[in-house]
N, C-alpha and C. Protein backbone atom coordinates (compact mmCIF):
# COMPACT_ATOMS: atom_id res chain seq x y z
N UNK A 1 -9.40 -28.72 -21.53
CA UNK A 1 -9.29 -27.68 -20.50
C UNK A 1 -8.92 -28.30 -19.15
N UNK A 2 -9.30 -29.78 -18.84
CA UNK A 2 -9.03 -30.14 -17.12
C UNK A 2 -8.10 -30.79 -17.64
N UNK A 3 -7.42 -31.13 -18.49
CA UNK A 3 -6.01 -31.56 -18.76
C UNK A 3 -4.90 -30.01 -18.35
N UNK A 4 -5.32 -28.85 -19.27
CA UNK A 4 -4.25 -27.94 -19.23
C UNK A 4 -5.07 -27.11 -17.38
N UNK A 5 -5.44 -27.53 -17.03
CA UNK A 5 -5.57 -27.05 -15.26
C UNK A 5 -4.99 -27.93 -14.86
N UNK A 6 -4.69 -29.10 -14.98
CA UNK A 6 -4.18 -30.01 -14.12
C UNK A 6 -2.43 -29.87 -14.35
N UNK A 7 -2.36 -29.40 -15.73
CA UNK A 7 -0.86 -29.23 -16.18
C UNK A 7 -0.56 -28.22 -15.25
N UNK A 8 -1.53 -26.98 -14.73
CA UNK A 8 -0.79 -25.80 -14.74
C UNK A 8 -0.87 -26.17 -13.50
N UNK A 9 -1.56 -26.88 -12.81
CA UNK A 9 -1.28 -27.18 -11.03
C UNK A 9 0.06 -27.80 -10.78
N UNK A 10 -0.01 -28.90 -11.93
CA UNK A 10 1.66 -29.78 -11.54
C UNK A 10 3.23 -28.52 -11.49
N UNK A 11 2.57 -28.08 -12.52
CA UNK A 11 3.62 -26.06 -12.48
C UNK A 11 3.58 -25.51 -11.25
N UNK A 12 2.65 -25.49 -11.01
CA UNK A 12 2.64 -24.37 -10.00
C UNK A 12 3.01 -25.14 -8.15
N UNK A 13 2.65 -26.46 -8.08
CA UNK A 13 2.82 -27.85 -7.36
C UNK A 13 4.45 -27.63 -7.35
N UNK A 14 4.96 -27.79 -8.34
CA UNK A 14 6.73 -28.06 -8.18
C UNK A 14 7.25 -26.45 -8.01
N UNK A 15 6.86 -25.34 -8.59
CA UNK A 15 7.76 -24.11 -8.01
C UNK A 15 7.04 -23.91 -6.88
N UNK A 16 6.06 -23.99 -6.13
CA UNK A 16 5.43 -24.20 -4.38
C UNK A 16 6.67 -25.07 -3.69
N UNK A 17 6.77 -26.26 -4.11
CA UNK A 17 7.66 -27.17 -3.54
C UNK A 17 9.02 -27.06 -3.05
N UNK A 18 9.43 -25.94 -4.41
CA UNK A 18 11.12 -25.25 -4.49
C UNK A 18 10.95 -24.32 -3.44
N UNK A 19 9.67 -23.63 -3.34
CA UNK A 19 9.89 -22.07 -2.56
C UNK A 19 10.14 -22.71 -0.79
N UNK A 20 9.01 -23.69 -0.60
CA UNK A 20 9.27 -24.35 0.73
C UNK A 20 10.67 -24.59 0.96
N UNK A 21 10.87 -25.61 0.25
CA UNK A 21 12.16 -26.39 0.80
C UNK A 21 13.32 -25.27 0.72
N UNK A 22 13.51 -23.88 -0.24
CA UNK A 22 14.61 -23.08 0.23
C UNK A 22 14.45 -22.32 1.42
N UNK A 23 12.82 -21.89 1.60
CA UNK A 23 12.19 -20.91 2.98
C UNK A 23 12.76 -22.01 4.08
N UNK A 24 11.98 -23.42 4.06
CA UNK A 24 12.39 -24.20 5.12
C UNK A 24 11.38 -24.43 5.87
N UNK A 25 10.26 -23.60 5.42
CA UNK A 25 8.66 -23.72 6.18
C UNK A 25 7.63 -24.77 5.47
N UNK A 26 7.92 -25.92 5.98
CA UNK A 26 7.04 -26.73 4.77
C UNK A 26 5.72 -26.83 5.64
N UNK A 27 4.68 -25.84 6.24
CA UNK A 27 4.15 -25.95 6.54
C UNK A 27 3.32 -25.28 5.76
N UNK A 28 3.83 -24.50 4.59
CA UNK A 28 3.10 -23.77 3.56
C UNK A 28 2.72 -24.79 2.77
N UNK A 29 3.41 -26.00 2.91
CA UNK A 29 3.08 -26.99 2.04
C UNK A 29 1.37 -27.31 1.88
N UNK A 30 0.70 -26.92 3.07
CA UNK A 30 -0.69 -26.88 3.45
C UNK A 30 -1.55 -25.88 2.80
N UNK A 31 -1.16 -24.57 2.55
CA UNK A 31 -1.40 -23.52 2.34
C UNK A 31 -1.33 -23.94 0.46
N UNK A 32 -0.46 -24.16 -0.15
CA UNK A 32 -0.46 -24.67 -1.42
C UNK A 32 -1.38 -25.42 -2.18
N UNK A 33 -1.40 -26.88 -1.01
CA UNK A 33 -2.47 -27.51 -1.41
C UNK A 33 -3.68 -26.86 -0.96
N UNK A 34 -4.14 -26.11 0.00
CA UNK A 34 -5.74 -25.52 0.11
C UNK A 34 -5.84 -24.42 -1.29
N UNK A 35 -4.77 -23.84 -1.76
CA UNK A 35 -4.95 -23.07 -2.72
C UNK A 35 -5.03 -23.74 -4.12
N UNK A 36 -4.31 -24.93 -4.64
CA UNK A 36 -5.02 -25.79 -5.36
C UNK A 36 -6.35 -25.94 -5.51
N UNK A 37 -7.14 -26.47 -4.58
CA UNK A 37 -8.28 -26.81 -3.47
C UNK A 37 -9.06 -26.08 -4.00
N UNK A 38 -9.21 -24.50 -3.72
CA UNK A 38 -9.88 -23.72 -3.70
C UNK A 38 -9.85 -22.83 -5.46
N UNK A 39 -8.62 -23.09 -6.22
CA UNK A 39 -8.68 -22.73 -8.04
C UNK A 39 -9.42 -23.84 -7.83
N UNK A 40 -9.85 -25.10 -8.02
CA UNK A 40 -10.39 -26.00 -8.72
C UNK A 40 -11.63 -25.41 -8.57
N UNK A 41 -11.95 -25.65 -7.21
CA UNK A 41 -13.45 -25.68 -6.47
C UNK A 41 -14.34 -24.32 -6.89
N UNK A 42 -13.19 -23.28 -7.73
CA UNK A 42 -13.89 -22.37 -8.23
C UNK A 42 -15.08 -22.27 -8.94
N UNK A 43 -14.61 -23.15 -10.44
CA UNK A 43 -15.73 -23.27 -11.03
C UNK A 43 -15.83 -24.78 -11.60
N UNK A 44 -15.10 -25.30 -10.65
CA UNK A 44 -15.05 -27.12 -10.51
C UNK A 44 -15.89 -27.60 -9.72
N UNK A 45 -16.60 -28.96 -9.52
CA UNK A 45 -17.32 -29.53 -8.30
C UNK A 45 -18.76 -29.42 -8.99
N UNK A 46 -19.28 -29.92 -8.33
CA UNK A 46 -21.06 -30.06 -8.55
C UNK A 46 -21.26 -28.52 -7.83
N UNK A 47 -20.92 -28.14 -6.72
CA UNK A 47 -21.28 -26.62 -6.47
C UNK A 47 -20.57 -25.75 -6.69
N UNK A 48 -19.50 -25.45 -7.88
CA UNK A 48 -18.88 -23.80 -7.70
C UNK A 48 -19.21 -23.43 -6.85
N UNK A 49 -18.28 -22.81 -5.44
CA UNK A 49 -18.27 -21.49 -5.19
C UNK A 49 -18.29 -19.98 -5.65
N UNK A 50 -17.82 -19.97 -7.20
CA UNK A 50 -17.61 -18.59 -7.70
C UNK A 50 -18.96 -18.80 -8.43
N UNK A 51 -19.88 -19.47 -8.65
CA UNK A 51 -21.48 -18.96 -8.88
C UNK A 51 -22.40 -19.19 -7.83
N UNK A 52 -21.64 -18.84 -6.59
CA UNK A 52 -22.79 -18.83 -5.17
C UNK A 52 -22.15 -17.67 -4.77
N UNK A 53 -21.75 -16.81 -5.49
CA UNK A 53 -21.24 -15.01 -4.56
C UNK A 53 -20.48 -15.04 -4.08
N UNK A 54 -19.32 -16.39 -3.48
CA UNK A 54 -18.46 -16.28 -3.27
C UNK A 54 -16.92 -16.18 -3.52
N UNK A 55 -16.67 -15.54 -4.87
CA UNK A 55 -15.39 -15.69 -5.51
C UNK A 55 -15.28 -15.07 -5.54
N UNK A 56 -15.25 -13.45 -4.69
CA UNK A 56 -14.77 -12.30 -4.59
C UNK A 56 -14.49 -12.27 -3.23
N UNK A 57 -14.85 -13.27 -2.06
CA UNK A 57 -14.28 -13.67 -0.79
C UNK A 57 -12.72 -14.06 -1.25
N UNK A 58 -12.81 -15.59 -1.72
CA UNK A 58 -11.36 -16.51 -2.27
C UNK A 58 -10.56 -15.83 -2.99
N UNK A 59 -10.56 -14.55 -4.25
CA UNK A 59 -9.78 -13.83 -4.70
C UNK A 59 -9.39 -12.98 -3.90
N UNK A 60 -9.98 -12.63 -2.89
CA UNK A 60 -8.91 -11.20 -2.15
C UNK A 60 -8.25 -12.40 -1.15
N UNK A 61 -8.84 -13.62 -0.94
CA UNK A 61 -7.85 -14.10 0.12
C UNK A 61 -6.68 -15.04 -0.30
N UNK A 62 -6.59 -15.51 -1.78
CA UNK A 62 -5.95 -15.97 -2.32
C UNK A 62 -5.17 -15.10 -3.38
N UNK A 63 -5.83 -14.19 -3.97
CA UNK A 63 -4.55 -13.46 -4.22
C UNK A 63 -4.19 -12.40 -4.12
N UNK A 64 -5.12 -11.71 -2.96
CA UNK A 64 -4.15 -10.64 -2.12
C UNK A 64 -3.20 -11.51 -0.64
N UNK A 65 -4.25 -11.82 0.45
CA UNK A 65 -3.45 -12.15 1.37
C UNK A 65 -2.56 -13.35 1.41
N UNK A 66 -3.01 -14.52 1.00
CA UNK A 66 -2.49 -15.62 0.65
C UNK A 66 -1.33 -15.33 -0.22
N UNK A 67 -1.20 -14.88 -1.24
CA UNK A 67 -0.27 -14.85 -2.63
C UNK A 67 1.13 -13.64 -1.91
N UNK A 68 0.24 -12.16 -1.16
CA UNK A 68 1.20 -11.11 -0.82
C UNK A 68 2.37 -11.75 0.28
N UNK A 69 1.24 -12.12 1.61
CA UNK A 69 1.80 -12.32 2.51
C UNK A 69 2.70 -13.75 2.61
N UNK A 70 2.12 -14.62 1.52
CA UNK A 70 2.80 -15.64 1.33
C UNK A 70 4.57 -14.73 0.80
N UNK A 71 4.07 -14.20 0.03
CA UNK A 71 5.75 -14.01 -0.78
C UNK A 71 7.00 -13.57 -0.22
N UNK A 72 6.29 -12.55 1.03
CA UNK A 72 6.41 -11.66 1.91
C UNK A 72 7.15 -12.69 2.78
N UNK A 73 6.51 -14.02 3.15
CA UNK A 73 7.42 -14.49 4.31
C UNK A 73 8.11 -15.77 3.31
N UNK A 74 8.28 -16.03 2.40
CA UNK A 74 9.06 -16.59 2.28
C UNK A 74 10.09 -16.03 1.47
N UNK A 75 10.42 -14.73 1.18
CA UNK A 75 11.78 -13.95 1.70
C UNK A 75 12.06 -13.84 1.98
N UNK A 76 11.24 -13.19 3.31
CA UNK A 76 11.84 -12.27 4.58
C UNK A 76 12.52 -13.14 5.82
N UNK A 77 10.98 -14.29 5.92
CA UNK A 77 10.88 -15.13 7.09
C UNK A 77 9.70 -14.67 7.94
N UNK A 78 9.10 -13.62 7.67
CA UNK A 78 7.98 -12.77 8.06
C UNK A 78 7.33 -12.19 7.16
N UNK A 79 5.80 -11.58 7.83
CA UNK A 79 5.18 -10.85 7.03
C UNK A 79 4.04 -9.82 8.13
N UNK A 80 5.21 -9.46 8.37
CA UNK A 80 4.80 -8.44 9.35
C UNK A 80 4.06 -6.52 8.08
N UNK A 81 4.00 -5.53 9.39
CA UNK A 81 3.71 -4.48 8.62
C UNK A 81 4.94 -4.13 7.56
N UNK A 82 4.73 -3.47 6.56
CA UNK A 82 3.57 -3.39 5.84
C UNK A 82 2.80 -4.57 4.56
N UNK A 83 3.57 -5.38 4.99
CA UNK A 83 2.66 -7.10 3.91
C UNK A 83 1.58 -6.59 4.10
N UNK A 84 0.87 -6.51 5.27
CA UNK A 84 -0.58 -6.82 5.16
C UNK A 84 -1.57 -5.50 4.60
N UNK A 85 -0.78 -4.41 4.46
CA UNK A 85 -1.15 -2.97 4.02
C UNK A 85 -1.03 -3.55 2.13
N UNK A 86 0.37 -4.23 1.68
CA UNK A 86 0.09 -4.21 0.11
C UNK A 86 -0.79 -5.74 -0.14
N UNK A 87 -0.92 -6.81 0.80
CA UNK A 87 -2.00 -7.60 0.67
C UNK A 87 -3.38 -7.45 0.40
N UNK A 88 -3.65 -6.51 1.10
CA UNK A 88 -5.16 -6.14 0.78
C UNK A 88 -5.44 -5.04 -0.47
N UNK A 89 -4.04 -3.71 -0.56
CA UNK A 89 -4.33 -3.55 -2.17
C UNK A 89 -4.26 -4.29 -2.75
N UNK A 90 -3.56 -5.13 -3.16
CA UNK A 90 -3.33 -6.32 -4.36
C UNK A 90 -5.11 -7.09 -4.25
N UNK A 91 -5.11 -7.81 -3.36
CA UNK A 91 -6.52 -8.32 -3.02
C UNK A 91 -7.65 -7.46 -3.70
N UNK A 92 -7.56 -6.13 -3.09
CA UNK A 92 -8.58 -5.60 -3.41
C UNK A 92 -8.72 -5.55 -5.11
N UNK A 93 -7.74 -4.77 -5.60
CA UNK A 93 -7.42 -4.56 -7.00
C UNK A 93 -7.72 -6.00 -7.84
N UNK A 94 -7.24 -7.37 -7.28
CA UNK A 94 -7.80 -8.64 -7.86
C UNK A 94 -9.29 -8.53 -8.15
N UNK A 95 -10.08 -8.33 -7.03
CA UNK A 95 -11.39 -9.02 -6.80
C UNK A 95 -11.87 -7.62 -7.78
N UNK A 96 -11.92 -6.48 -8.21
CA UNK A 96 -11.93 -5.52 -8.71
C UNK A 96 -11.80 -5.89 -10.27
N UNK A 97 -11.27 -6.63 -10.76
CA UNK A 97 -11.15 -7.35 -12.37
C UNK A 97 -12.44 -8.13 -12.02
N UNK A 98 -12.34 -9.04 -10.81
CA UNK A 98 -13.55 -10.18 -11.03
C UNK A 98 -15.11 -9.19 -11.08
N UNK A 99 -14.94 -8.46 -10.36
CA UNK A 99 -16.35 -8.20 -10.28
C UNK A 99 -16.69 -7.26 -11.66
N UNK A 100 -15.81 -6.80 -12.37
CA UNK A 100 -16.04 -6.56 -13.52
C UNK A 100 -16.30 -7.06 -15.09
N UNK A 101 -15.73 -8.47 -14.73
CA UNK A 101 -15.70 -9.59 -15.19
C UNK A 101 -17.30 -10.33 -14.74
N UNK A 102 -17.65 -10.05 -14.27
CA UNK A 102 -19.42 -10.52 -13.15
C UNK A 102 -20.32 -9.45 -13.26
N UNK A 103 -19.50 -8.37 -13.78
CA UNK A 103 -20.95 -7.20 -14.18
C UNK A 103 -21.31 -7.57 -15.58
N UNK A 104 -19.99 -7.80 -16.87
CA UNK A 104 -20.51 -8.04 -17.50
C UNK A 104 -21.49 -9.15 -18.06
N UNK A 105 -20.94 -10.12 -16.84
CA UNK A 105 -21.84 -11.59 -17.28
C UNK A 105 -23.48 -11.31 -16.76
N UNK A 106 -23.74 -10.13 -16.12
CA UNK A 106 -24.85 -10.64 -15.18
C UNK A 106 -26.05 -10.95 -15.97
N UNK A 107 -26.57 -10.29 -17.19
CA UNK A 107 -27.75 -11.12 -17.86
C UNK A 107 -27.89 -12.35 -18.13
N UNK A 108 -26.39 -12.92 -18.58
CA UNK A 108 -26.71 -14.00 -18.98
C UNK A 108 -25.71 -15.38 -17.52
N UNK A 109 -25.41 -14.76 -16.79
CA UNK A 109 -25.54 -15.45 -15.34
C UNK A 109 -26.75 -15.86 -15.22
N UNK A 110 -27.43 -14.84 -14.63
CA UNK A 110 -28.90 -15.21 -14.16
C UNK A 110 -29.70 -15.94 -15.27
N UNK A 111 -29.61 -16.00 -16.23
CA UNK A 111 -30.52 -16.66 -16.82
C UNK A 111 -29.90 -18.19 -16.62
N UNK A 112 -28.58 -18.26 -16.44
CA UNK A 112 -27.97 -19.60 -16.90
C UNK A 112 -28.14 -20.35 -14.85
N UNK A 113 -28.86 -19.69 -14.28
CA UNK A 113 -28.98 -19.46 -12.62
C UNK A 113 -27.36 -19.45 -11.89
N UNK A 114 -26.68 -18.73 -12.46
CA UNK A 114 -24.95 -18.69 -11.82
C UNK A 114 -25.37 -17.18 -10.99
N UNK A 115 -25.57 -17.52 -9.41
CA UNK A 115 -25.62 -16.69 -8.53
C UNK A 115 -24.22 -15.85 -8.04
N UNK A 116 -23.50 -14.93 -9.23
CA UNK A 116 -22.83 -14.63 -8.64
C UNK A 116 -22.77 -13.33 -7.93
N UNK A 117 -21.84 -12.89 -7.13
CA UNK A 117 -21.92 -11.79 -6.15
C UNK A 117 -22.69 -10.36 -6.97
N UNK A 118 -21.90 -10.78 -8.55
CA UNK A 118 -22.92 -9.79 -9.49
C UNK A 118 -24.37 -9.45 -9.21
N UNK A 119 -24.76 -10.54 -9.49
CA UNK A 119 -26.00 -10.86 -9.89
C UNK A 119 -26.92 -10.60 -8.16
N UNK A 120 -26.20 -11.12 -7.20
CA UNK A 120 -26.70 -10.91 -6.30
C UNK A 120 -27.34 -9.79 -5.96
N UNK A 121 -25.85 -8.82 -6.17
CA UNK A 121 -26.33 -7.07 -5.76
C UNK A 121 -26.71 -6.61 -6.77
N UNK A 122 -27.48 -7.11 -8.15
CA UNK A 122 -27.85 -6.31 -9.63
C UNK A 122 -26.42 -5.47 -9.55
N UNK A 123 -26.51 -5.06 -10.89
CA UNK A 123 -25.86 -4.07 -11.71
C UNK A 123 -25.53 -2.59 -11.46
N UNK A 124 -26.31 -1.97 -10.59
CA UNK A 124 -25.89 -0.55 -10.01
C UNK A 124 -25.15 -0.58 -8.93
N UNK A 125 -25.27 -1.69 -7.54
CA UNK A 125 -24.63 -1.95 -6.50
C UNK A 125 -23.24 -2.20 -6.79
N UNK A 126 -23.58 -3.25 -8.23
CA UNK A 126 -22.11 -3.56 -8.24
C UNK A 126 -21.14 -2.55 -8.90
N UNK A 127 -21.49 -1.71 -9.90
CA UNK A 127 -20.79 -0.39 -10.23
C UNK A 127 -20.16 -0.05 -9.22
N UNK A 128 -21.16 0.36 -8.13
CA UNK A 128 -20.57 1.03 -7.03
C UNK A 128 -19.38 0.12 -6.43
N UNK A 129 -19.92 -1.16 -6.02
CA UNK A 129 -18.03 -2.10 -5.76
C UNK A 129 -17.19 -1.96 -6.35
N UNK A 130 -17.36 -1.97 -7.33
CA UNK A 130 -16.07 -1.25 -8.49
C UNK A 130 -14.99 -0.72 -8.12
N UNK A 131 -15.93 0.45 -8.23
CA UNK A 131 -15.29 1.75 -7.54
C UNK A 131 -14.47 1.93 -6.18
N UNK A 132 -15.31 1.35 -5.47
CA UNK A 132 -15.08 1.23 -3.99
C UNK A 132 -13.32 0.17 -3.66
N UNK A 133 -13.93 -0.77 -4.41
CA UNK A 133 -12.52 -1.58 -4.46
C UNK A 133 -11.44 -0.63 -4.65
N UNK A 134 -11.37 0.15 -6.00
CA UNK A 134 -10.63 0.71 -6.22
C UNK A 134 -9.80 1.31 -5.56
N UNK A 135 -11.03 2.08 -4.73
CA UNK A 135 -10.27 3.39 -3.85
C UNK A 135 -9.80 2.50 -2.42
N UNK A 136 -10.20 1.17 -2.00
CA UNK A 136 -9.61 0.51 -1.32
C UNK A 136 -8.08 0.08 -1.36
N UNK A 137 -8.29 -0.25 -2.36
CA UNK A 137 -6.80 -0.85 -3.26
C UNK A 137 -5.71 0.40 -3.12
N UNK A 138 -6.25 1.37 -3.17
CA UNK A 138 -5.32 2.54 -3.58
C UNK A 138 -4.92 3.21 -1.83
N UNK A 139 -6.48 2.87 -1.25
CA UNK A 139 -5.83 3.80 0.36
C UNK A 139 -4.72 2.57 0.87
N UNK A 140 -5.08 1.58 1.00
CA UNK A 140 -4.28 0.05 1.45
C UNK A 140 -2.46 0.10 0.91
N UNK A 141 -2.92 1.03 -0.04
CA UNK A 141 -1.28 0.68 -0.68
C UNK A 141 -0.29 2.02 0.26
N UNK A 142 -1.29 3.01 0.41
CA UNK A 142 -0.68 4.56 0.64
C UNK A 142 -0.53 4.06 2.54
N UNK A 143 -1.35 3.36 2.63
CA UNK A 143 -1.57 3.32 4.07
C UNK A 143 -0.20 2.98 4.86
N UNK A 144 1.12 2.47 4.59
CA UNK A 144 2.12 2.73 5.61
C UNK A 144 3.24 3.85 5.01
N UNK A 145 2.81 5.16 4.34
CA UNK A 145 3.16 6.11 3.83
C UNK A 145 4.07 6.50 4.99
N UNK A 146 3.98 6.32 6.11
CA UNK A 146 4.37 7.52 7.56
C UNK A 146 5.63 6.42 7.79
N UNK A 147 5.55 5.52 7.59
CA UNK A 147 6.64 4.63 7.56
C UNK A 147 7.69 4.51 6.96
N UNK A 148 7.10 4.39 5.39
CA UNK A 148 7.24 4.29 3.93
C UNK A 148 7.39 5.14 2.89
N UNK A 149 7.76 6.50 3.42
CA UNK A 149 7.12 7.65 2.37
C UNK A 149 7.30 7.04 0.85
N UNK A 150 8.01 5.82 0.55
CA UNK A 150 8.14 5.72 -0.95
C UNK A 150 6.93 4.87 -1.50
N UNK A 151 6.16 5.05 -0.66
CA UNK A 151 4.92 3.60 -1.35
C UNK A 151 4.18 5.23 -2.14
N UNK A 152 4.73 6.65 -2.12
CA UNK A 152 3.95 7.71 -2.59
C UNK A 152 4.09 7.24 -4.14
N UNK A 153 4.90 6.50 -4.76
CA UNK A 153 4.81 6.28 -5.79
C UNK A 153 4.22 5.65 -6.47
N UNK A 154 2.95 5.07 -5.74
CA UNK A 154 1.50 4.37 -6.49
C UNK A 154 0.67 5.83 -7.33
N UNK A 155 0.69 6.65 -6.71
CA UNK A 155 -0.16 7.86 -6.89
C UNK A 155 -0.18 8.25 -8.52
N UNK A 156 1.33 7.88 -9.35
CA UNK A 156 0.86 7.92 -10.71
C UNK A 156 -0.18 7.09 -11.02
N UNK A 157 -0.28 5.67 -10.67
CA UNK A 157 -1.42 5.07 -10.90
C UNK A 157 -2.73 5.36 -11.08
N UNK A 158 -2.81 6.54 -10.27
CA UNK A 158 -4.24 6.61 -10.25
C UNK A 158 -4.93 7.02 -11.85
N UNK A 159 -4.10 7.63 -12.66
CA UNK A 159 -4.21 7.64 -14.24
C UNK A 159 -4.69 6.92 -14.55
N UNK A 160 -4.04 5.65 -14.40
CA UNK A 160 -4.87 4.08 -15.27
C UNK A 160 -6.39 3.99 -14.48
N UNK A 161 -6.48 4.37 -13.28
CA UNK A 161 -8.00 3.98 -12.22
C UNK A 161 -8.82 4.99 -13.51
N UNK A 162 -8.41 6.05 -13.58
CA UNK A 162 -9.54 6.87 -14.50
C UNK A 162 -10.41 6.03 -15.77
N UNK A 163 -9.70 5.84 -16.19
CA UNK A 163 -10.60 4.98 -17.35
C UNK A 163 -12.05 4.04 -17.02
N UNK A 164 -10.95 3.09 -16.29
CA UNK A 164 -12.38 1.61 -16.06
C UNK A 164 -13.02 2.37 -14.96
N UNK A 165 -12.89 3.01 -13.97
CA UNK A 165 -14.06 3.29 -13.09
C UNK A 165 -15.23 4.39 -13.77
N UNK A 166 -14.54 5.07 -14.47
CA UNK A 166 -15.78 5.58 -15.25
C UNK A 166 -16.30 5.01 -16.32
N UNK A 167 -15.80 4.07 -16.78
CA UNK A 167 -16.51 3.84 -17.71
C UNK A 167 -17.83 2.33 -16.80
N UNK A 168 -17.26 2.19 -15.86
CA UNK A 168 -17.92 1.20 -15.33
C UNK A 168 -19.14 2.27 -14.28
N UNK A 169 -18.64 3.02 -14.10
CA UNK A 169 -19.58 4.35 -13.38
C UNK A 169 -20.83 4.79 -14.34
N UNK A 170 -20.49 4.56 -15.50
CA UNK A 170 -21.08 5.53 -16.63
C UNK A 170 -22.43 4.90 -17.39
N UNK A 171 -22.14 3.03 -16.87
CA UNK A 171 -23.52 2.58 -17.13
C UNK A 171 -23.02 1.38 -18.42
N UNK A 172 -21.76 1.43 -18.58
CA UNK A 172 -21.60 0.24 -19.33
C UNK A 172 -21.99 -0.79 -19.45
N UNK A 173 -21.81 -1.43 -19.99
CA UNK A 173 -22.21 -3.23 -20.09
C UNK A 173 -21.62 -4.47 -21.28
N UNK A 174 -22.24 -5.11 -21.14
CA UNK A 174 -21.50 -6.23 -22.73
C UNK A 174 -19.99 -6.18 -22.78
N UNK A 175 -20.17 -6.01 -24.46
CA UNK A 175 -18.54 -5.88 -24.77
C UNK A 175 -17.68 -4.60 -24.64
N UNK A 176 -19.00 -3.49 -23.83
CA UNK A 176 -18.23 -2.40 -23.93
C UNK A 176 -17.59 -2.62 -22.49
N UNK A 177 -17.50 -3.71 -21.62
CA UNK A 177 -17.01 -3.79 -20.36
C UNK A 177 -15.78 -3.99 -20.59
N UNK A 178 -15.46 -5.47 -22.14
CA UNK A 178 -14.13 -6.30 -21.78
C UNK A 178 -13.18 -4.91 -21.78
N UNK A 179 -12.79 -3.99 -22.52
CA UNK A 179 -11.55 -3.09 -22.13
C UNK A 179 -11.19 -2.80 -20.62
N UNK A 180 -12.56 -2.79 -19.55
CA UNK A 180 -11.98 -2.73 -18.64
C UNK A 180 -11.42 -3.47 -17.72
N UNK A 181 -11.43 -5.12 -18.47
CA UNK A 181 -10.76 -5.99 -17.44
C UNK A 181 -9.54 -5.71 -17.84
N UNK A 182 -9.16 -5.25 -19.08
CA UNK A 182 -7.80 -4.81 -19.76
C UNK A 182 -7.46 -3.69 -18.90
N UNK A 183 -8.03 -3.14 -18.53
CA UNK A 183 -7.57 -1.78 -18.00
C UNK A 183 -7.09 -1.92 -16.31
N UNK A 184 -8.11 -2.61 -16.22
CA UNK A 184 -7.97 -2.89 -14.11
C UNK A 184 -7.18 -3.95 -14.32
N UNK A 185 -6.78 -4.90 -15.02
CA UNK A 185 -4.99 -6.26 -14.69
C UNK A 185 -4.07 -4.56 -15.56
N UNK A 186 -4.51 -4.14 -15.86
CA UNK A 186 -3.00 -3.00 -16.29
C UNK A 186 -2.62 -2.19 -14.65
N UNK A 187 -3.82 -1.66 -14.19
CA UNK A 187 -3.90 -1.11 -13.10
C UNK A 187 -3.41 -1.89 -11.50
N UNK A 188 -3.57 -3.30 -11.90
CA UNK A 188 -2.95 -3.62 -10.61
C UNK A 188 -1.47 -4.29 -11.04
N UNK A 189 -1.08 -4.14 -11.60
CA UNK A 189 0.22 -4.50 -12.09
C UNK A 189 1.23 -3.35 -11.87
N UNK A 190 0.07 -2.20 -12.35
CA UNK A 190 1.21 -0.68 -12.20
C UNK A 190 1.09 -0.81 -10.71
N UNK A 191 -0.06 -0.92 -9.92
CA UNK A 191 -0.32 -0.67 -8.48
C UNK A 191 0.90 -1.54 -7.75
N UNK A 192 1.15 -2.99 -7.83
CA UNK A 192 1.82 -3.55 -7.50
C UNK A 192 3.63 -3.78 -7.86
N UNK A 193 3.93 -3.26 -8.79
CA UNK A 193 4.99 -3.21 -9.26
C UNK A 193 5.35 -1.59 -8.32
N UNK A 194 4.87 -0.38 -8.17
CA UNK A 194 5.04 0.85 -7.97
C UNK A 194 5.15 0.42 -6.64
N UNK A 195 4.17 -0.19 -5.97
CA UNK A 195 4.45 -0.74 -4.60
C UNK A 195 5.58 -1.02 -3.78
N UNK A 196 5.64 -2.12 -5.02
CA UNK A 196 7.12 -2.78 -4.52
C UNK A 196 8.51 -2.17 -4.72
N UNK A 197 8.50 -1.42 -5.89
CA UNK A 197 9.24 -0.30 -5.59
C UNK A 197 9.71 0.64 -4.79
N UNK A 198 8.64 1.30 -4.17
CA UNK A 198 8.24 2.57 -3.38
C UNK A 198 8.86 1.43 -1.85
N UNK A 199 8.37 0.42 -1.49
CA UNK A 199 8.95 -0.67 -0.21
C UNK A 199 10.47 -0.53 -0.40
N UNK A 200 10.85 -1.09 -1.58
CA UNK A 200 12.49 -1.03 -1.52
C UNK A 200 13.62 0.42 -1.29
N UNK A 201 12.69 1.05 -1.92
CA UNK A 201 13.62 2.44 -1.50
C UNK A 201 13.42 2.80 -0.24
């Protein structure tokens, strides 16, 4: 496993490298390596961060703002409004798999002492993040509508939100959770693809 992480860094190390040198900003070169940095340190190191509550901080900032606004300026040359409106859906909608991914672990987190943000707020609080993400993810995307009227085309999405938030509303747990990490990476894929759509027109 720290062989095929280290493979997938040297991957991800050389298309970082290509994106600089065509943008011309190799000051992202910094930004690359802290994001290296911070996948390892996830659940690498004598202290994980993502079993001290904090890997639902590093996922919305690594792959909403970091990942959006990164992409954003090395197209554009900027990442002005609205980047930072589909940064934080994307973000949100990320950390929204994790914490569902952390509801289902939480019995056997805590027993194994992995303090994560789950476990922190028990099991009903975190339902409610769920949710909340959700509808974050979804106002964040609509939010430069007055600008944008085409970002209206997330709104089919909200179809796929039906499933995992109720079923994560409804008191789930175990294996009846994994469908909904299936369901919320389906949901931010439609969210983000519809996005980027709805921007271009």
């Amino acid at each position: 496993m720290r062989d095929a992480a280290f493979a997938c860094f040297g991957v991800a190390a050389a298309a970082g490298l290509a994106l600089v040198a065509l943008s011309g900003a190799w000051w992202l070169l910094a930004v690359g390596a802290l994001s290296i940095v911070a996948a390892w340190y996830y659940t690498g190191g004598k202290h994980p961060y993502g079993y001290a509550g904090l890997g639902e901080v590093f996922v919305f900032v690594f792959f909403g703002l970091v990942a959006v606004l990164g992409t954003a300026y090395v197209q554009t040359g900027r990442a002005g409004w609205p980047a930072p409106a589909a940064a934080v859906a994307i973000g949100a909608l990320a950390c929204a798999i994790l914490v569902a991914n952390n509801l289902r672990d939480v019995p056997t987190d805590a027993v194994a002492g992995k303090r994560t943000l789950a476990v922190r707020l028990g099991a009903r609080r975190t339902r409610g993040l769920f949710a909340g993400l959700v509808a974050v993810g979804f106002a964040a995307a609509l939010a430069p509508v007055a600008q944008h009227p085409g970002v209206l085309l997330v709104l089919p999405a909200l179809a796929l939100a039906v499933r995992p938030v109720r079923t994560v509303l409804s008191g789930a747990g175990g294996r009846d959770l994994v469908p909904v990490l299936r369901d919320a990476g389906l949901l931010e894929l439609a969210v983000g693809a519809l996005l980027g759509i709805g921007l271009a027109l």
